[in-house]
Protein backbone atom coordinates (compact mmCIF):
# COMPACT_ATOMS: atom_id res chain seq x y z
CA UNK A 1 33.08 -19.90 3.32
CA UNK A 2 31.59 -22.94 1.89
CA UNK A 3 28.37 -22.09 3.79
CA UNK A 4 28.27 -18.66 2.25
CA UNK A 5 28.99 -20.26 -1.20
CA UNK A 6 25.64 -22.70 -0.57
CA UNK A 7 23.86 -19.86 0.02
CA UNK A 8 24.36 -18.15 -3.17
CA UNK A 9 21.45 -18.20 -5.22
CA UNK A 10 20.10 -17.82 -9.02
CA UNK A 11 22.92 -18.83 -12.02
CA UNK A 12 25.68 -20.27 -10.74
CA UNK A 13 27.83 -19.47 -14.31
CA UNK A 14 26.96 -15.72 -13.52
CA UNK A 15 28.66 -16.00 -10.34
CA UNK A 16 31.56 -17.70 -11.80
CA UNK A 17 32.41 -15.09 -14.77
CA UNK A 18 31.71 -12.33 -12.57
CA UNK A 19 33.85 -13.78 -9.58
CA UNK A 20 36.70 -14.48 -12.28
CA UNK A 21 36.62 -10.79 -13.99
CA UNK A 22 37.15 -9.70 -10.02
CA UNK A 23 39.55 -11.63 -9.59
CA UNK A 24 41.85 -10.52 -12.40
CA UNK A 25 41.18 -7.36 -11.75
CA UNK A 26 43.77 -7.29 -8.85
CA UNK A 27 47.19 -7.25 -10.41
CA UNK A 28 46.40 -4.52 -13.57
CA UNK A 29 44.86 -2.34 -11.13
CA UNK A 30 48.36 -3.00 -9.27
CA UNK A 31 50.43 -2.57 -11.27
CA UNK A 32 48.78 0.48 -13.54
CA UNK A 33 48.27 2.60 -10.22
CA UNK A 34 51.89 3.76 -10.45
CA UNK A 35 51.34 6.89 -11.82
CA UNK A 36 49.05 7.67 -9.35
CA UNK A 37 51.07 6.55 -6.68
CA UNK A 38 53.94 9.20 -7.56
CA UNK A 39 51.63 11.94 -8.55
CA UNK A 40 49.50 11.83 -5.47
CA UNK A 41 52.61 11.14 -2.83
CA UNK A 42 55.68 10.73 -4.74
CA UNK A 43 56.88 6.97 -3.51
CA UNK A 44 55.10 4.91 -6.27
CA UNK A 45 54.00 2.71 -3.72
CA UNK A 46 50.48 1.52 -4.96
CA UNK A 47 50.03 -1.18 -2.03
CA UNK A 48 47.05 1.74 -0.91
CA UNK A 49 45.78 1.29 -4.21
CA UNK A 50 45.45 -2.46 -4.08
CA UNK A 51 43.75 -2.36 -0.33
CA UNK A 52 41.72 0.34 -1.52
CA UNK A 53 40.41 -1.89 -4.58
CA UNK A 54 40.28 -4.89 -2.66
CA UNK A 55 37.66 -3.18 -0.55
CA UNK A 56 35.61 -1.70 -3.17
CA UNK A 57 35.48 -5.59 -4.74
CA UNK A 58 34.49 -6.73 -1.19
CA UNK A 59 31.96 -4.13 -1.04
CA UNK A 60 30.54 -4.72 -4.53
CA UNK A 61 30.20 -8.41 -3.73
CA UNK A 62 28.02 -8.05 -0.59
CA UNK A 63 26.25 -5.73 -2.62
CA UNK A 64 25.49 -8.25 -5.48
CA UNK A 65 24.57 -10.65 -2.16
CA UNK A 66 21.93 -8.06 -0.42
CA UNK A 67 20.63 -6.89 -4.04
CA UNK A 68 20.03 -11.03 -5.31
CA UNK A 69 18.05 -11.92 -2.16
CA UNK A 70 14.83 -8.94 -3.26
CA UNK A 71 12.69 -10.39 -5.30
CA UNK A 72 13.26 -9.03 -8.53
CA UNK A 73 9.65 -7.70 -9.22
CA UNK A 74 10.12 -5.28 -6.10
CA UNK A 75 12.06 -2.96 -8.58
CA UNK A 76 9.19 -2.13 -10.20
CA UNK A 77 7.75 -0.01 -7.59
CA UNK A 78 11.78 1.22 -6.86
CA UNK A 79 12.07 2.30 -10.04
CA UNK A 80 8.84 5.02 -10.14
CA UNK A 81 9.89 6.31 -6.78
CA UNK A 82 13.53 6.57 -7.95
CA UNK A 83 13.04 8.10 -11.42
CA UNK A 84 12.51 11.55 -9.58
CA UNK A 85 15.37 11.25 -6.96
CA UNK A 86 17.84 10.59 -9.91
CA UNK A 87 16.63 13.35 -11.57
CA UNK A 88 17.23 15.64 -8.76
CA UNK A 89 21.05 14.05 -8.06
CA UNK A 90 21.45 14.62 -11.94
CA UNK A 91 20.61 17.84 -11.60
CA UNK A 92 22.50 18.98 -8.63
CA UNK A 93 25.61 17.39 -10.02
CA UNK A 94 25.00 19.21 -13.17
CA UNK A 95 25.12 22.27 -11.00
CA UNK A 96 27.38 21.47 -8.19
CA UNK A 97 30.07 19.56 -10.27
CA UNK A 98 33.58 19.59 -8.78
CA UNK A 99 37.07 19.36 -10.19
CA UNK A 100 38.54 16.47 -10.53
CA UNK A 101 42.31 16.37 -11.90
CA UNK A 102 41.94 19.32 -13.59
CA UNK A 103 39.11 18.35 -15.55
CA UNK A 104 35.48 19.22 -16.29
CA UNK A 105 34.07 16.62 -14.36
CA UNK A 106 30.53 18.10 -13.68
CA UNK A 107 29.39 14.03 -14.52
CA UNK A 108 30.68 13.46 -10.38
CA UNK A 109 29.26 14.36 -6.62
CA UNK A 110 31.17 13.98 -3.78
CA UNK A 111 29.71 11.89 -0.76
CA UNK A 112 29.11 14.23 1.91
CA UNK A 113 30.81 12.78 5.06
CA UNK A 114 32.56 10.58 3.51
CA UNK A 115 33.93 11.96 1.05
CA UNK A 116 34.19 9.56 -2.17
CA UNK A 117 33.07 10.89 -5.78
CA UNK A 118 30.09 9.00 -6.96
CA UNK A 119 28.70 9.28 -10.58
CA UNK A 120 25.16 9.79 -11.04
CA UNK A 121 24.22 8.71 -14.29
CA UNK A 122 25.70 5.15 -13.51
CA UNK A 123 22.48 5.02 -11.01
CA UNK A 124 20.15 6.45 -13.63
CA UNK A 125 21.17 3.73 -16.04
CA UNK A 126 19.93 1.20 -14.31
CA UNK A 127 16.93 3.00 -13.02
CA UNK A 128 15.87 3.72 -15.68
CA UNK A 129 16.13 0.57 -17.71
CA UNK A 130 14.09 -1.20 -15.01
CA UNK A 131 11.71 1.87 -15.29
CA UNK A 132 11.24 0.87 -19.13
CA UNK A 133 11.36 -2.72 -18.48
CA UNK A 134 8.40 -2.44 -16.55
CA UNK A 135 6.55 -0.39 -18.78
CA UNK A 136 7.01 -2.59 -21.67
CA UNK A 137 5.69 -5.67 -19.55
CA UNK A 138 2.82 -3.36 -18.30
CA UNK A 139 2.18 -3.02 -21.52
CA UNK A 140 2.38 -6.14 -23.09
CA UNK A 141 -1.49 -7.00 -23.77
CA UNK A 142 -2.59 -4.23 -24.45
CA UNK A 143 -2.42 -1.56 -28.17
CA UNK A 144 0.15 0.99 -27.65
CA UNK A 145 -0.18 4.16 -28.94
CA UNK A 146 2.45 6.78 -29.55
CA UNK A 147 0.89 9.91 -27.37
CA UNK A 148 0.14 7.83 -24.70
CA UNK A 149 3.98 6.08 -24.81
CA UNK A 150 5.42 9.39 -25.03
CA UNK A 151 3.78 10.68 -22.19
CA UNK A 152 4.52 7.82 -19.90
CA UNK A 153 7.61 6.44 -21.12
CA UNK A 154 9.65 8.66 -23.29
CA UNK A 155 9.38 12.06 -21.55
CA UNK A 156 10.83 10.51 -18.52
CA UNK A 157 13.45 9.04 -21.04
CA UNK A 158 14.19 12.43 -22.44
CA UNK A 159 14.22 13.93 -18.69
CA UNK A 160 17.43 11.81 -17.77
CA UNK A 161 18.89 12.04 -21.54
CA UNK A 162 18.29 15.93 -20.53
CA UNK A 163 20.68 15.73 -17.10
CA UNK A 164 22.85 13.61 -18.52
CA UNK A 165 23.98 15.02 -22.25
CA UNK A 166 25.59 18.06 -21.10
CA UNK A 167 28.31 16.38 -19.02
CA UNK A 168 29.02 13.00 -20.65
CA UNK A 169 28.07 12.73 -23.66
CA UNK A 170 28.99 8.84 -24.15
CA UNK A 171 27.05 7.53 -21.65
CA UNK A 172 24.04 9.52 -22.77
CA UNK A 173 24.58 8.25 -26.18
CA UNK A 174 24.77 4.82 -24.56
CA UNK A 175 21.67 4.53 -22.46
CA UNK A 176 19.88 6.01 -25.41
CA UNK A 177 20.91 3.18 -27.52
CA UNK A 178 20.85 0.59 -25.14
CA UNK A 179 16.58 1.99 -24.43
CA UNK A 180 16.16 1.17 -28.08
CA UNK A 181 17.34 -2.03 -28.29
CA UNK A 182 14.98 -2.55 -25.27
CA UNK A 183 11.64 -1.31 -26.52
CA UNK A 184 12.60 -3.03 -29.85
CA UNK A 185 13.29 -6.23 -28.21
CA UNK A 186 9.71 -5.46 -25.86
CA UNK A 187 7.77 -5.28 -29.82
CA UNK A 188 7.29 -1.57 -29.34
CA UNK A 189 6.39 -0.36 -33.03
CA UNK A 190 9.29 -0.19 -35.10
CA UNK A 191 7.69 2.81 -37.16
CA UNK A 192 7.44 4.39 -33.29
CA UNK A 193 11.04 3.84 -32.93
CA UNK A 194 12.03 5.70 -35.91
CA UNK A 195 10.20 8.48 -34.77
CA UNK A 196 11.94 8.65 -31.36
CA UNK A 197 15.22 8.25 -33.25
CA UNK A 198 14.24 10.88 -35.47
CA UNK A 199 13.07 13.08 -32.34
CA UNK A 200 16.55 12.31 -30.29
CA UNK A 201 18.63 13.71 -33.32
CA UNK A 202 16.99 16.95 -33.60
CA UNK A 203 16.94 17.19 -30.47
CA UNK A 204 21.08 16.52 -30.61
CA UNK A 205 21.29 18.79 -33.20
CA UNK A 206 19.38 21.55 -31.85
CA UNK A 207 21.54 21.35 -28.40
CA UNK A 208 24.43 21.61 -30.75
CA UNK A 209 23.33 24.64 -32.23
CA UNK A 210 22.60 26.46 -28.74
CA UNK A 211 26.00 25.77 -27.53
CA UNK A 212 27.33 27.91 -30.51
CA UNK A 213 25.25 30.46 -29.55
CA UNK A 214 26.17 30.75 -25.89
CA UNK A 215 30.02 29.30 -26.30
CA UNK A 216 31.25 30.18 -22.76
CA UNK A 217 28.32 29.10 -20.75
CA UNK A 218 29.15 26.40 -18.34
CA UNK A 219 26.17 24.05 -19.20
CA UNK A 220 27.77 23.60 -23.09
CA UNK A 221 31.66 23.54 -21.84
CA UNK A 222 31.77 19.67 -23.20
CA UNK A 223 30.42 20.41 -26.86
CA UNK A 224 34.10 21.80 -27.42
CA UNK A 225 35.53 18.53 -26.41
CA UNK A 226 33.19 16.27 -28.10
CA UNK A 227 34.59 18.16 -31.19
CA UNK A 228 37.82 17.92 -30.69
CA UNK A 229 38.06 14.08 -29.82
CA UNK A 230 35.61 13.55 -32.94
CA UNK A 231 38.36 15.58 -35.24
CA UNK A 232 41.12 14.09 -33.34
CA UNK A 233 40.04 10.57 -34.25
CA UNK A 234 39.65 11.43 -37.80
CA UNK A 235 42.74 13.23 -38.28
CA UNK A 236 46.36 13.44 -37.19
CA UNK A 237 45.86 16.43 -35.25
CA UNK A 238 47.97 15.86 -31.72
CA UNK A 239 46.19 16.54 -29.15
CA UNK A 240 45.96 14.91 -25.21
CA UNK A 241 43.55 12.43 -26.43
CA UNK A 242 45.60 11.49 -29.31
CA UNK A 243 48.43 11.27 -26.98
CA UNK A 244 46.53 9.04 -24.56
CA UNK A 245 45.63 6.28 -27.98
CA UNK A 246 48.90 6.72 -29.24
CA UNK A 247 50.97 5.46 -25.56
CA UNK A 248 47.94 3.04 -25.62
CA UNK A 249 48.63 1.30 -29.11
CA UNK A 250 52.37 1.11 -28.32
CA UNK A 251 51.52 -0.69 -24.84
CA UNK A 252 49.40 -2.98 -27.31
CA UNK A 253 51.96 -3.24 -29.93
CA UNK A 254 55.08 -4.02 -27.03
CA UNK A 255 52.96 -6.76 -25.26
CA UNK A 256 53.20 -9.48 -28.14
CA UNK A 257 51.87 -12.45 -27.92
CA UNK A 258 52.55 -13.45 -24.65
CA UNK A 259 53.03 -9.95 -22.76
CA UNK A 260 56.29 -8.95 -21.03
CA UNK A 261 55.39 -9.95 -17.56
CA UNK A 262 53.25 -8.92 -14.75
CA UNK A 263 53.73 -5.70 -13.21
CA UNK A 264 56.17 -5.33 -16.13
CA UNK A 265 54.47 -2.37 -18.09
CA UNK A 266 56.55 0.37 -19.51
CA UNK A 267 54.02 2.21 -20.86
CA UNK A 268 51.80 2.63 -17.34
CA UNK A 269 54.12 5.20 -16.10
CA UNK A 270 53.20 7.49 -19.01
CA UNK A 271 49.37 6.60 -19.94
CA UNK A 272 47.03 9.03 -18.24
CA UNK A 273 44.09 7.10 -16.74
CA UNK A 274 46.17 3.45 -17.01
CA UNK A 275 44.18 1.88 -14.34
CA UNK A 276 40.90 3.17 -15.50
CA UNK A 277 39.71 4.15 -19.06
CA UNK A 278 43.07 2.45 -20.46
CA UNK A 279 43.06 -0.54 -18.38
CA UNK A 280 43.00 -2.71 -21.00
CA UNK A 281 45.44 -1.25 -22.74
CA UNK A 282 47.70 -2.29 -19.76
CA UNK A 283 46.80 -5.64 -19.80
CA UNK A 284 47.28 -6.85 -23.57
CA UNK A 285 51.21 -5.20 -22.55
CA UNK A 286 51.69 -7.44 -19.33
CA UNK A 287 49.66 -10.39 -20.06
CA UNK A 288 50.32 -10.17 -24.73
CA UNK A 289 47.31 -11.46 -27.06
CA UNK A 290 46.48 -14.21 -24.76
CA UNK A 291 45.28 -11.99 -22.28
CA UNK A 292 43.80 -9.73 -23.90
CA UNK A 293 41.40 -12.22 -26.02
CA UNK A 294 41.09 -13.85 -22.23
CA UNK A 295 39.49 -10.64 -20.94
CA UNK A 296 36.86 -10.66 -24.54
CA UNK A 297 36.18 -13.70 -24.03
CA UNK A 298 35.47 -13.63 -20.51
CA UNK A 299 33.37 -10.83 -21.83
CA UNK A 300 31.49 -12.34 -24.39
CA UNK A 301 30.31 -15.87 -22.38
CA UNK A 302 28.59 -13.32 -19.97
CA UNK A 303 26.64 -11.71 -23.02
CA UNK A 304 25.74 -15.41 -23.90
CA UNK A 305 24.96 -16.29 -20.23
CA UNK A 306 22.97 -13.09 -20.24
CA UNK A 307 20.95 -14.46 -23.39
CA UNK A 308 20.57 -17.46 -21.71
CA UNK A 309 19.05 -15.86 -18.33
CA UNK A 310 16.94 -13.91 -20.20
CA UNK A 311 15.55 -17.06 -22.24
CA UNK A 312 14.71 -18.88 -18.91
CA UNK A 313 12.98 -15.97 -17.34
CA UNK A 314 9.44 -16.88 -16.42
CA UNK A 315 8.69 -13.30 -17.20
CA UNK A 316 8.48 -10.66 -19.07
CA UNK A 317 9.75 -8.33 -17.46
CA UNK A 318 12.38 -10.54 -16.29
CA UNK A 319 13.66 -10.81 -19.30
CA UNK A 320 13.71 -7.29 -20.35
CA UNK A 321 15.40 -6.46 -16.93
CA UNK A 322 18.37 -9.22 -17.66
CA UNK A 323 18.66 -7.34 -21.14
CA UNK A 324 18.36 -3.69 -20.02
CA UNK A 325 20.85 -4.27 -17.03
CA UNK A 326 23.39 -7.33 -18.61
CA UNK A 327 23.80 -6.06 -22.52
CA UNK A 328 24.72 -2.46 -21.06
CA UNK A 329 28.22 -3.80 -18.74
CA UNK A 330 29.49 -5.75 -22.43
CA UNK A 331 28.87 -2.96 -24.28
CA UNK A 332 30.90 -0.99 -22.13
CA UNK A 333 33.39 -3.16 -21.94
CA UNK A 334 33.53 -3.91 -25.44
CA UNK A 335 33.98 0.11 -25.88
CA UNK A 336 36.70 0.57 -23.71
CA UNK A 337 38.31 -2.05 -25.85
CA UNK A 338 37.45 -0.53 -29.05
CA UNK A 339 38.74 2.86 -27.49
CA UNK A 340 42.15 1.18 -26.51
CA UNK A 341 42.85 0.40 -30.27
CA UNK A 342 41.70 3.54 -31.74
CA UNK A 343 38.31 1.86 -33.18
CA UNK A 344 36.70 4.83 -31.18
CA UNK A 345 37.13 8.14 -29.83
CA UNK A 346 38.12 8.68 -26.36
CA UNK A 347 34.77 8.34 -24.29
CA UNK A 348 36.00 7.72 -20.96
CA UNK A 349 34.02 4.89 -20.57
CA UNK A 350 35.67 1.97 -17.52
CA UNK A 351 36.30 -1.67 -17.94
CA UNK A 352 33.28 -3.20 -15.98
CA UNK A 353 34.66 -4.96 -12.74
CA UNK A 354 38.28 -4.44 -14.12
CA UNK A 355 38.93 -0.92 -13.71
CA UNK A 356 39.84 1.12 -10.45
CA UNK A 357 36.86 3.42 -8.81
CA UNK A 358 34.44 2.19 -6.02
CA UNK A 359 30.94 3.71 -7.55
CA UNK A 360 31.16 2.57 -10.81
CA UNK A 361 32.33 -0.92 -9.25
CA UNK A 362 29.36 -0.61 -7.09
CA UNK A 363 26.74 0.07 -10.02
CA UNK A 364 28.04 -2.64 -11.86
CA UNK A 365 27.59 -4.99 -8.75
CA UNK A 366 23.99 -3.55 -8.24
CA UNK A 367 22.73 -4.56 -12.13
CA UNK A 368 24.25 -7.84 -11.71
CA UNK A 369 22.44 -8.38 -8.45
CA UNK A 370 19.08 -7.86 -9.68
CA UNK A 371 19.92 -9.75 -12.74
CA UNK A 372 21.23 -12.56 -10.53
CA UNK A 373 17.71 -12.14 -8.73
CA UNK A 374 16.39 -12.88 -11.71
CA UNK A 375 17.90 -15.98 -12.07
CA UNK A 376 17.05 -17.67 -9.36
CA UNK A 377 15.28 -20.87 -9.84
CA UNK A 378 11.75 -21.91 -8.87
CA UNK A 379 12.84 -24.47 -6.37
CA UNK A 380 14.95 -21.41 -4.72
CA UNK A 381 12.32 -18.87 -4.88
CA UNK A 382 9.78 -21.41 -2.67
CA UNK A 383 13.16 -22.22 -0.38
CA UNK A 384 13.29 -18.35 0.30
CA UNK A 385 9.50 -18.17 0.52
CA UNK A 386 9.15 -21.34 3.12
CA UNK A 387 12.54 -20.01 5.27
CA UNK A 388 10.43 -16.96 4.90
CA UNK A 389 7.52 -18.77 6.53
CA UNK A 390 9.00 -20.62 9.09
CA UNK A 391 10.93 -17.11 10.35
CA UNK A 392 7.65 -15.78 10.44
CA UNK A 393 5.88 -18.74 12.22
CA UNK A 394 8.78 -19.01 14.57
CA UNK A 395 8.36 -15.38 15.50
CA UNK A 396 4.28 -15.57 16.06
CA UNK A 397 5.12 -18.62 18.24
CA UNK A 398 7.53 -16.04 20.58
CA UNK A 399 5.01 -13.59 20.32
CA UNK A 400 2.14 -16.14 21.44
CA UNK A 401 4.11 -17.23 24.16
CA UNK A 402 4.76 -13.88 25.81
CA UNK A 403 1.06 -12.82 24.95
CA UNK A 404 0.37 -16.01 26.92
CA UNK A 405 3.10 -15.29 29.79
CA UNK A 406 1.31 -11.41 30.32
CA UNK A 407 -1.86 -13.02 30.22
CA UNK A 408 -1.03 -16.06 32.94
CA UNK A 409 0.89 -13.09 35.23
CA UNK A 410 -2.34 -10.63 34.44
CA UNK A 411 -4.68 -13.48 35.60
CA UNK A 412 -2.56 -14.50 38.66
CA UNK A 413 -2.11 -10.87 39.91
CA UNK A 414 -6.47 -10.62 39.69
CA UNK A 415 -6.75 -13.68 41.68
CA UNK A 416 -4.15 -12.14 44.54
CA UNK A 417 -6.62 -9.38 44.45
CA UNK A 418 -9.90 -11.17 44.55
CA UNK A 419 -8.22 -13.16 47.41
CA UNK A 420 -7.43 -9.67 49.10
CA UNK A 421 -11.16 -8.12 48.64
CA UNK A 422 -12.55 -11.61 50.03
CA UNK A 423 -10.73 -11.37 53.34
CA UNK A 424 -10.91 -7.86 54.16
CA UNK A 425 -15.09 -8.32 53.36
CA UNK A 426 -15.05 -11.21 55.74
CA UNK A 427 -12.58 -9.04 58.65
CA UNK A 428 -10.51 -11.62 58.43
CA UNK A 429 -6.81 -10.31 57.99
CA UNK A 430 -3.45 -12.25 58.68
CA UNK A 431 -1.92 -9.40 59.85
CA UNK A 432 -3.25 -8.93 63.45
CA UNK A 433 -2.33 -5.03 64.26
CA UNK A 434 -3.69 -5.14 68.09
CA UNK A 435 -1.53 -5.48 71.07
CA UNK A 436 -1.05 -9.03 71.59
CA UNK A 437 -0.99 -8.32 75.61
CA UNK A 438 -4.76 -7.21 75.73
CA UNK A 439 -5.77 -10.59 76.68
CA UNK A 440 -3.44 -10.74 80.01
CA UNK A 441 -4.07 -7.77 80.80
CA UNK A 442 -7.88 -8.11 79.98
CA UNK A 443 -8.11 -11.36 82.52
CA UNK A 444 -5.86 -9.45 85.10
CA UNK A 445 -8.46 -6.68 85.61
């Protein structure tokens, strides 16, 4: 273990929050998997709900591992020749969404042969923050224009906006923000960015507009929703949603100060999604205020540390990848907070690291490796590069000793035949073939 620890690299803090947030994560997914536990076999017995998040932590971890030893500038490339992919698993799960719990949830794909949902537009996000990252650093010296930065970087922006709107509208909204905080923190030209902004809610508007034309078509079946949680959160009207904030502010209001206990919610038995969107809502019951502000802050000195990585980047696009990828998982989680005490409308939106699911678990884990890659110090980097070295000089030393082996065997099998040629030119052979009584018998006659 303590050899694997010595062989993490980049910030060490990082590590630490991240490692901690994991590690808490454990007894509210626990305990809030309840209701899943009787509704999917009837026993309430979520000790396959633990294992099952134990193992997407474990997974997510040796992701964050594999994904920190890259160097960081190889996403780059990975992000032009993943732009398209995305687009083409956005669209296919736009198309080829399934059911899941009754619900619309055209945002998921399921695995083939193995058989686990995965959301797309978790992988988009971070491909396509890298993707603007590096155009911004691409950029950097040189006058930007608007036609030529909507050709290369906002159409492509747009494009996955495009895939992604129909079917979840929050995280749309959020990579849309979180791409103009970017380019404004990359000095793209503020009077630029009002344009785009300008563009985007036309663009909102006009979708808007379609979907009352065409009500029942599948590809606008969310606009209904979006207006109902939007109406619901600005007036009394019951609704599910309103139920869901409702059994989510009396979990808040019964925890206190100090909570009632561990694995003592009430509330988790009747709050749809407890170990998931309303997480949070679970904890501040079981662990009171302390816990709760625990979780923020926890929170909040990974924004800082984020600021900090970003500050010590030796690059540009270093830092804009450490902002893209880091700001985005505190957001989040700071909106799944605000959603647990009614300062927002339901958006669905997990508790990075916290909440229950394997592919959102596994995003998160991928953005923190590459911002952990980031990280990594100088010294580090030429450690990597000089075990890189000797690997490679150890292998050309194998290589130059079997060259050398085939060579010595190649040489010693042309002197056996030279030797061969020589003796059957001079008719000299050691294998006599003639009858060894010819000479007897040649003296006897």
């Amino acid at each position: 273990m303590m050899k694997l620890i010595n062989n993490l690299k980049g910030d060490k803090v990082i590590w630490t929050f991240v490692a901690l947030l994991a590690l808490f994560s454990f007894m509210p997914v626990f305990s809030a998997s309840s209701n899943l536990a009787y509704m999917g076999h009837g026993t309430g017995n979520t000790l396959g709900y633990l294992v099952k998040h134990f193992g997407h932590i474990c997974i997510g971890f040796m992701i964050i591992y594999w994904i920190h030893k890259v160097p960081y500038h190889y996403f780059r490339a990975i992000s032009l020749v993943a732009l398209p992919v995305v687009w083409l698993l956005l669209g296919y799960t736009l198309v080829k969404g399934t059911v899941i719990a009754g619900a619309n949830a055209s945002r998921w794909i399921q695995v083939p042969f193995i058989g686990i949902t995965f959301q797309t537009s978790t992988l988009a996000f971070i491909v396509l923050m890298v993707f603007v990252a590096r155009y911004l650093s691409k950029k950097r010296d040189n006058p930007i224009t608007f036609k030529s930065s909507f050709i290369e970087l906002w159409i492509p922006v747009f494009i996955t906006l495009m895939f992604i709107l129909p079917a979840n509208f929050s995280t749309a909204a959020l990579m849309f923000s979180m791409v103009l905080m970017l380019v404004f923190i990359g000095q793209y030209p503020l009077k630029y960015i009002a344009i785009i902004i300008g563009t985007g809610i036309l663009a909102f508007i006009l979708f808007v507009l379609v979907s009352k034309a065409f009500p029942d078509a599948k590809f606008f079946s969310r606009v209904k929703t979006w207006e109902s949680r939007l109406e619901n959160f600005t007036t009394d009207k019951p609704d599910e949603d309103d139920y869901q904030i409702e059994k989510a502010k009396i979990a808040i209001a019964s925890g206190g100060f100090q909570g009632l206990g561990p694995g003592k919610s009430v509330q988790k038995n009747f709050l749809p999604q407890s170990s998931s969107d309303f997480i949070y809502a679970i904890i501040v019951e079981e662990y009171g205020l302390i816990g709760g502000l625990t979780i923020l802050g926890l929170y909040l000195l990974l924004f800082f540390r984020f600021i900090v990585a970003a500050h010590k980047a030796n690059s540009l696009f270093g830092k804009l990848v450490v902002v893209g990828l880091g700001f985005p998982i505190v957001f989040q989680a700071l909106i799944n907070m605000a959603v647990a005490v009614e300062l927002l409308p339901v958006t669905g939106q997990t508790l990075p690291l916290i909440s229950s699911g394997g592919s959102s678990i596994w995003m998160t884990c991928i953005a923190l490796g590459i911002i952990i890659g980031v990280t990594k110090k100088e010294e580090e980097i030429a450690q990597e590069l000089s075990e890189k070295e000797q690997r490679e000089a150890t292998l050309k030393r194998m290589i130059d000793a079997q060259i050398e082996r085939e060579e010595a065997a190649e040489i010693a099998l042309q002197a056996i035949e030279a030797s061969e040629k020589i003796e059957k030119t001079n008719g000299y052979s050691i294998e006599d073939q003639s009858n060894p009584m010819n000479a007897v018998l040649k003296n006897r006659y």
